[in-house]
Protein backbone atom coordinates (compact mmCIF):
# COMPACT_ATOMS: atom_id res chain seq x y z
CA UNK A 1 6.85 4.71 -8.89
CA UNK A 2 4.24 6.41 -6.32
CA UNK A 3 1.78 6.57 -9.28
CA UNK A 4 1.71 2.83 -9.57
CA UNK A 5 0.64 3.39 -5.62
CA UNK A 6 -3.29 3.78 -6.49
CA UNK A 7 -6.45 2.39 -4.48
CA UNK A 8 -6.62 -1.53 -4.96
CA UNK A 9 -2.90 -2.13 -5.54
CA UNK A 10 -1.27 -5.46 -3.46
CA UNK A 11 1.43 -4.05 -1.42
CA UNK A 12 3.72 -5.80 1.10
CA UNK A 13 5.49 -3.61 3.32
CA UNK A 14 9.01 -4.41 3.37
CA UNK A 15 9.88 -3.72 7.37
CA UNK A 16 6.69 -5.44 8.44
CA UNK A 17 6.40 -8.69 6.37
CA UNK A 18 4.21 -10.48 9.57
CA UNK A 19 1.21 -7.92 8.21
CA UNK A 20 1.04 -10.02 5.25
CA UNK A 21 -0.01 -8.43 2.12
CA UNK A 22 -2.11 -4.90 2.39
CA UNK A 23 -4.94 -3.19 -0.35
CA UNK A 24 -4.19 0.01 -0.98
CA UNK A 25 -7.68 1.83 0.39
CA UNK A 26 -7.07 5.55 -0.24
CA UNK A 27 -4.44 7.91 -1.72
CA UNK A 28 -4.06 11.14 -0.04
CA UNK A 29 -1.15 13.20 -1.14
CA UNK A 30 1.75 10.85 0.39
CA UNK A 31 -0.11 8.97 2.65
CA UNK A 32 -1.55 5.87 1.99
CA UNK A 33 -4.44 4.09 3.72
CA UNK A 34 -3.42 0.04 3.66
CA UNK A 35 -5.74 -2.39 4.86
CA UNK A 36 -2.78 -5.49 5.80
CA UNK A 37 -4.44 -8.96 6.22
CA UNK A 38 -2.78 -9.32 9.93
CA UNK A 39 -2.09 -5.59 11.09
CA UNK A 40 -5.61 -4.00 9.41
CA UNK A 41 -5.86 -0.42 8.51
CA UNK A 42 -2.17 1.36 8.52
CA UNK A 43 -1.60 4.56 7.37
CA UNK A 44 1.58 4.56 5.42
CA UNK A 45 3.79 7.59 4.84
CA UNK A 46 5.21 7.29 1.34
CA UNK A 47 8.81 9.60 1.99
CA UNK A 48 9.35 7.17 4.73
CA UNK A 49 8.13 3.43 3.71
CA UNK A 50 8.78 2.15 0.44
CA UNK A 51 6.07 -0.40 -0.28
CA UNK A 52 6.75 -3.07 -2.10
CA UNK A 53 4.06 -3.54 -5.27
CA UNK A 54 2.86 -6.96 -5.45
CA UNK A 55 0.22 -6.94 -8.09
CA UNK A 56 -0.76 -3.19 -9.84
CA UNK A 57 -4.68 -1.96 -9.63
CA UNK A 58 -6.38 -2.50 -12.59
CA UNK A 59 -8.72 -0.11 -13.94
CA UNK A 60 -7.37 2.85 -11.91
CA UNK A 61 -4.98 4.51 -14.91
């Protein structure tokens, strides 16, 4: 599923739902750059948080 994971994905992050939903920024190996409408930029370890996808990228295949 961490392919689906791309820049401009809608992401929720399941332990933190107060940060609202996040935009997927930057990809860099398992770490992911979020920007969350009420927490900002979060840098999200992939082998630790499993992000919930809320709406794919599109034009990033």
């Amino acid at each position: 599923m961490d392919f689906l994971l791309t820049p401009g994905t809608i992401v929720r992050h399941p332990g933190q739902p107060d940060w609202g939903l996040g935009r997927i920024q930057a990809v860099n190996g398992d770490s992911l750059a979020v920007n969350f409408e009420e927490a900002g930029r979060q840098i999200i370890r992939t082998r630790h948080v499993a992000l919930e996808i809320v709406e794919p990228a599109m034009g990033y295949e």
